[in-house]
Protein backbone atom coordinates (compact mmCIF):
# COMPACT_ATOMS: atom_id res chain seq x y z
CA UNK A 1 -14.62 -69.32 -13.10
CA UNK A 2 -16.91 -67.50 -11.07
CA UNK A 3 -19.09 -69.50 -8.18
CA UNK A 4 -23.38 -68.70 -8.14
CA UNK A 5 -22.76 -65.85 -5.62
CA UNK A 6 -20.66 -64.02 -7.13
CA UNK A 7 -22.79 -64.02 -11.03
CA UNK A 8 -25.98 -63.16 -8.63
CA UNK A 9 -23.40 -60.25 -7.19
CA UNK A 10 -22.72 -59.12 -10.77
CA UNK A 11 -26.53 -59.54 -12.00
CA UNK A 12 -27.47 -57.68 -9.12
CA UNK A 13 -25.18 -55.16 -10.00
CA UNK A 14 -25.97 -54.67 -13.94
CA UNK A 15 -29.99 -54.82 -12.87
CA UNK A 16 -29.08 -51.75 -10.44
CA UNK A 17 -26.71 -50.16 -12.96
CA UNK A 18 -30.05 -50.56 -15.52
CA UNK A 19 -32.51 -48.59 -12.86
CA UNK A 20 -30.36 -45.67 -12.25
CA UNK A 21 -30.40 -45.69 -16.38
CA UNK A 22 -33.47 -45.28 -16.00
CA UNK A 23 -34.34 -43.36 -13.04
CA UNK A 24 -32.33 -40.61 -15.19
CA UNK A 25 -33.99 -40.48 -18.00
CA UNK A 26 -36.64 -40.51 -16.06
CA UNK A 27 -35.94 -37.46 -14.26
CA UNK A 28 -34.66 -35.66 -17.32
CA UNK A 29 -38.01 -36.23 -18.50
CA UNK A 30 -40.08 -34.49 -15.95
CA UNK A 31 -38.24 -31.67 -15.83
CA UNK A 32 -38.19 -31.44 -19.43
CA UNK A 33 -42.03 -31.50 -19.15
CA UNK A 34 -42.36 -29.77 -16.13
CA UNK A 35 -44.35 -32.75 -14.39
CA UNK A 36 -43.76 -35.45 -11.91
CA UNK A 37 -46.26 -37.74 -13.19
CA UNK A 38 -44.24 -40.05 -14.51
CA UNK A 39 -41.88 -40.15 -11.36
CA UNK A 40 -44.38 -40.83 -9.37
CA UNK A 41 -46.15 -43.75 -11.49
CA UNK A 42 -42.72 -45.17 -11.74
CA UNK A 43 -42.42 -45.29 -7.86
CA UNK A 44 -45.85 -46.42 -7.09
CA UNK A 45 -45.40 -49.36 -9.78
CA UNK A 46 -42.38 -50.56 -7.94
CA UNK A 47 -43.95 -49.97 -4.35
CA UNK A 48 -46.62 -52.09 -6.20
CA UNK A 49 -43.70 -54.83 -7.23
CA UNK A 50 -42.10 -54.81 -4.01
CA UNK A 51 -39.12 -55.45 -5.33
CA UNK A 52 -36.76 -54.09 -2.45
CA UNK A 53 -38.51 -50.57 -2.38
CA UNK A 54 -36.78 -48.99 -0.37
CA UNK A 55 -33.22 -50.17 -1.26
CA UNK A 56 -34.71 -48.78 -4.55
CA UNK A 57 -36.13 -45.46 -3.22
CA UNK A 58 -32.83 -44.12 -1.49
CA UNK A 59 -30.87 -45.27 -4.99
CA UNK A 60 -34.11 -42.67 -6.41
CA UNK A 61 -33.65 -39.85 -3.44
CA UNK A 62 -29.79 -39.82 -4.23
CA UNK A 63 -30.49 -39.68 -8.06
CA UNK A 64 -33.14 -37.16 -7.53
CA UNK A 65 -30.70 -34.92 -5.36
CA UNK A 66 -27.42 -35.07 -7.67
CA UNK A 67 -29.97 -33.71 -10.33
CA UNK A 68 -31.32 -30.92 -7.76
CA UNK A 69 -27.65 -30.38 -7.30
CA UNK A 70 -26.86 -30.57 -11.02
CA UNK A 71 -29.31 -27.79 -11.71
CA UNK A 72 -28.38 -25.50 -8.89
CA UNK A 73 -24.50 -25.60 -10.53
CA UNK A 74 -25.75 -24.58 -13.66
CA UNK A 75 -28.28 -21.87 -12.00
CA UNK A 76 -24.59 -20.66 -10.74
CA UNK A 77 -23.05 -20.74 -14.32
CA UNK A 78 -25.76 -19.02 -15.83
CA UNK A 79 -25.61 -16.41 -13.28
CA UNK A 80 -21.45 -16.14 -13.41
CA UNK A 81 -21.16 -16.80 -17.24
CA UNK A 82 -23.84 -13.58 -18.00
CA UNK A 83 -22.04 -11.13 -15.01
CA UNK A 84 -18.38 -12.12 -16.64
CA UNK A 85 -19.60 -11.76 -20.24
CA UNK A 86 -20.96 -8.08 -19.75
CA UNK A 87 -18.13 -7.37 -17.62
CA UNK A 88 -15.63 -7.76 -19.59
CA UNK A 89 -17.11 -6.94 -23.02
CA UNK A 90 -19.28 -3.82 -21.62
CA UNK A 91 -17.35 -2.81 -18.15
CA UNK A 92 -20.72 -3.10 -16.30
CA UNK A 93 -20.88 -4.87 -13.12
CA UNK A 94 -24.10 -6.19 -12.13
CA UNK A 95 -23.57 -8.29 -9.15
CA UNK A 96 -25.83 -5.85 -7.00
CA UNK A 97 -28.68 -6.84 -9.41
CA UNK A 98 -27.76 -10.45 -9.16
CA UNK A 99 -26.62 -11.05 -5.91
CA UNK A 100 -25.77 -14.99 -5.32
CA UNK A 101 -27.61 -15.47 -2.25
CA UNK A 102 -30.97 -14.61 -4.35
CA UNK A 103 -29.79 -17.23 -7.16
CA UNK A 104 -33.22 -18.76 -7.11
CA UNK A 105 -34.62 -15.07 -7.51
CA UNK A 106 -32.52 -14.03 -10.23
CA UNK A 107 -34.98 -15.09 -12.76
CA UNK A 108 -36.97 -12.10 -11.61
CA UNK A 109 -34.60 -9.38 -12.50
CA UNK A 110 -36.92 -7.11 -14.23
CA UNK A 111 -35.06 -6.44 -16.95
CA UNK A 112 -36.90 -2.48 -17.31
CA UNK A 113 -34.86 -1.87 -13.85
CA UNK A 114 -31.55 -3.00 -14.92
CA UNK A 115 -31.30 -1.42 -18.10
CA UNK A 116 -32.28 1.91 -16.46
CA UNK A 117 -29.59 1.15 -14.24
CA UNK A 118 -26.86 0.14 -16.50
CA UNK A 119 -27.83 3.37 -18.58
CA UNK A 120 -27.58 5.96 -15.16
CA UNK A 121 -24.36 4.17 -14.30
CA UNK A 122 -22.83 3.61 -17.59
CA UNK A 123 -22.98 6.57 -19.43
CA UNK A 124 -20.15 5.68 -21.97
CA UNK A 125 -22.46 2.72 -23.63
CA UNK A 126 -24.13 3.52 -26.95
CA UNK A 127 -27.33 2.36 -27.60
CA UNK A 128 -26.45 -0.47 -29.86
CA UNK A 129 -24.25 -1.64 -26.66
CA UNK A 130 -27.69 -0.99 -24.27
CA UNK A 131 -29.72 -3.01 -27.33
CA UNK A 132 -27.02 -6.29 -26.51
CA UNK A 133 -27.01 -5.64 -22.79
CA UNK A 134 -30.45 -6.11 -22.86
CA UNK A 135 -30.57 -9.32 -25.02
CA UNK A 136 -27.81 -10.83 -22.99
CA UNK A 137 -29.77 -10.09 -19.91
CA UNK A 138 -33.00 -11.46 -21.29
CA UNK A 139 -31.96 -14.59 -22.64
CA UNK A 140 -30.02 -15.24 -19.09
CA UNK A 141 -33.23 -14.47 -17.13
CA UNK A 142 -35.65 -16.02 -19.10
CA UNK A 143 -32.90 -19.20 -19.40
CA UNK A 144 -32.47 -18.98 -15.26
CA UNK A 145 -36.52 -19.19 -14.67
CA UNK A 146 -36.38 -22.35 -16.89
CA UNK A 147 -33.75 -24.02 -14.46
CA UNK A 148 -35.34 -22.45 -11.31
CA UNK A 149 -38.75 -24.18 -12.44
CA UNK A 150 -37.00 -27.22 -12.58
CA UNK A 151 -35.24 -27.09 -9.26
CA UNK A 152 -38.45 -26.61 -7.78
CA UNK A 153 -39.89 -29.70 -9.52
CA UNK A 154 -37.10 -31.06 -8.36
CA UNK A 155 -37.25 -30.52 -4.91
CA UNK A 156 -41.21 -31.57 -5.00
CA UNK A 157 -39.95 -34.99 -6.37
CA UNK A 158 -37.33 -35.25 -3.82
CA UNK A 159 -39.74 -34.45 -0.74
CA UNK A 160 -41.86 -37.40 -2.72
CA UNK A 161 -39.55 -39.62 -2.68
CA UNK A 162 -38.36 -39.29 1.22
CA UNK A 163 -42.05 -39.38 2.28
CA UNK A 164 -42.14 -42.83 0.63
CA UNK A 165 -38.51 -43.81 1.71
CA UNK A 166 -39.71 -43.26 4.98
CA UNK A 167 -43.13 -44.65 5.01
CA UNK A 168 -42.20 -47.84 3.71
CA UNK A 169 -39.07 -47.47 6.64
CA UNK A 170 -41.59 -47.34 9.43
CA UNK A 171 -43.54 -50.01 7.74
CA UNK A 172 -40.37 -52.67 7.32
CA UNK A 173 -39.44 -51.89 10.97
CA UNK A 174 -43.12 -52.60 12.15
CA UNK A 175 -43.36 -56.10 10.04
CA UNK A 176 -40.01 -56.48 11.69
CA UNK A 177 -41.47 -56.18 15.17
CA UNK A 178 -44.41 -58.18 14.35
CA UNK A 179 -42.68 -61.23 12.97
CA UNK A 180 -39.87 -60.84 16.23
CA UNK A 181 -43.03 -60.63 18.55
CA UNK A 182 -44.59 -63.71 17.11
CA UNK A 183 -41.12 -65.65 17.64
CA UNK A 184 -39.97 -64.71 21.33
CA UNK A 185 -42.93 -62.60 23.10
CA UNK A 186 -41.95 -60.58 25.85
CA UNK A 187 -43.13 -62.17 29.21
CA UNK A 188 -44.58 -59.62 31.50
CA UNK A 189 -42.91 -59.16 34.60
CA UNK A 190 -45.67 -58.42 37.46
């Protein structure tokens, strides 16, 4: 049978597992609609609670930063998924136009640019092949600005969240000092 502590261990741990439930839906739903309203009401309502805020707040930043990391990887896919696709179907190699160090930048290939580019360089592609090229390229740019929107919202979230990680830090450590002052005051040495 288990004693007090540990089913207060074990509630503790199911109410915890039931935030970070929710703390991803949550996120999933500002990116989805491109706001962090609701992020930010939910962390101001539990600031409001003060229900261990910031034990709560670095279970958020880590949330928040898997997801930032979670959309970066599939920035990457996109990116590696569209170069392998045309290069194998098509020959073409586009990595110049899509180098990975501008992965955040890809979404601005302008796709007028690349074709011409793919056509000077490619000569043995018909048109219907440039016509697919095109549409593979399109839906992979306009696909990689949806993800790069949300990695920026994602990153605005996450600078949210440390600001009040470590506002409510400094203002633990100052109640801290306050309450230790009260109890044993420094005598001044002269």
């Amino acid at each position: 049978m288990l004693d007090k502590s540990a089913v207060m261990e074990l509630l503790a741990l199911v109410e915890k597992n039931s935030v970070r439930s929710e703390i991803e839906e949550l996120l999933e739903n500002c990116v989805a609609e491109q706001s962090s309203v609701r992020l930010e009401a939910f962390i101001q309502h539990k600031v409001l609670m003060d229900d261990t805020p910031v034990d709560l707040l670095q279970d958020l930043t880590e949330s928040v930063h898997q997801h930032m990391i979670a959309l970066q990887e599939s920035l990457f896919e996109l990116r590696t998924t569209m170069l392998q696709s045309l290069n194998e179907r098509y020959h073409v190699d586009l990595v110049q136009l899509a180098p990975p160090d501008l992965i955040e930048d890809y979404y601005h290939l302008e796709l007028d640019e690349a074709l011409a580019f793919i056509a000077a360089r490619y000569s043995h592609l018909s048109d219907s092949d440039l016509v697919t090229v095109c549409h593979t390229l399109h839906n992979s740019v306009h696909r990689a600005g949806e993800i790069t929107q949300g990695i920026r919202l994602v990153r605005q979230m996450l600078e949210y969240v440390f600001d009040w990680t470590e506002a409510l830090s400094i203002s633990a450590v100052q109640d801290y000092w306050r309450v230790t002052q009260k109890q044993a005051p420094y005598s001044r040495i002269h």
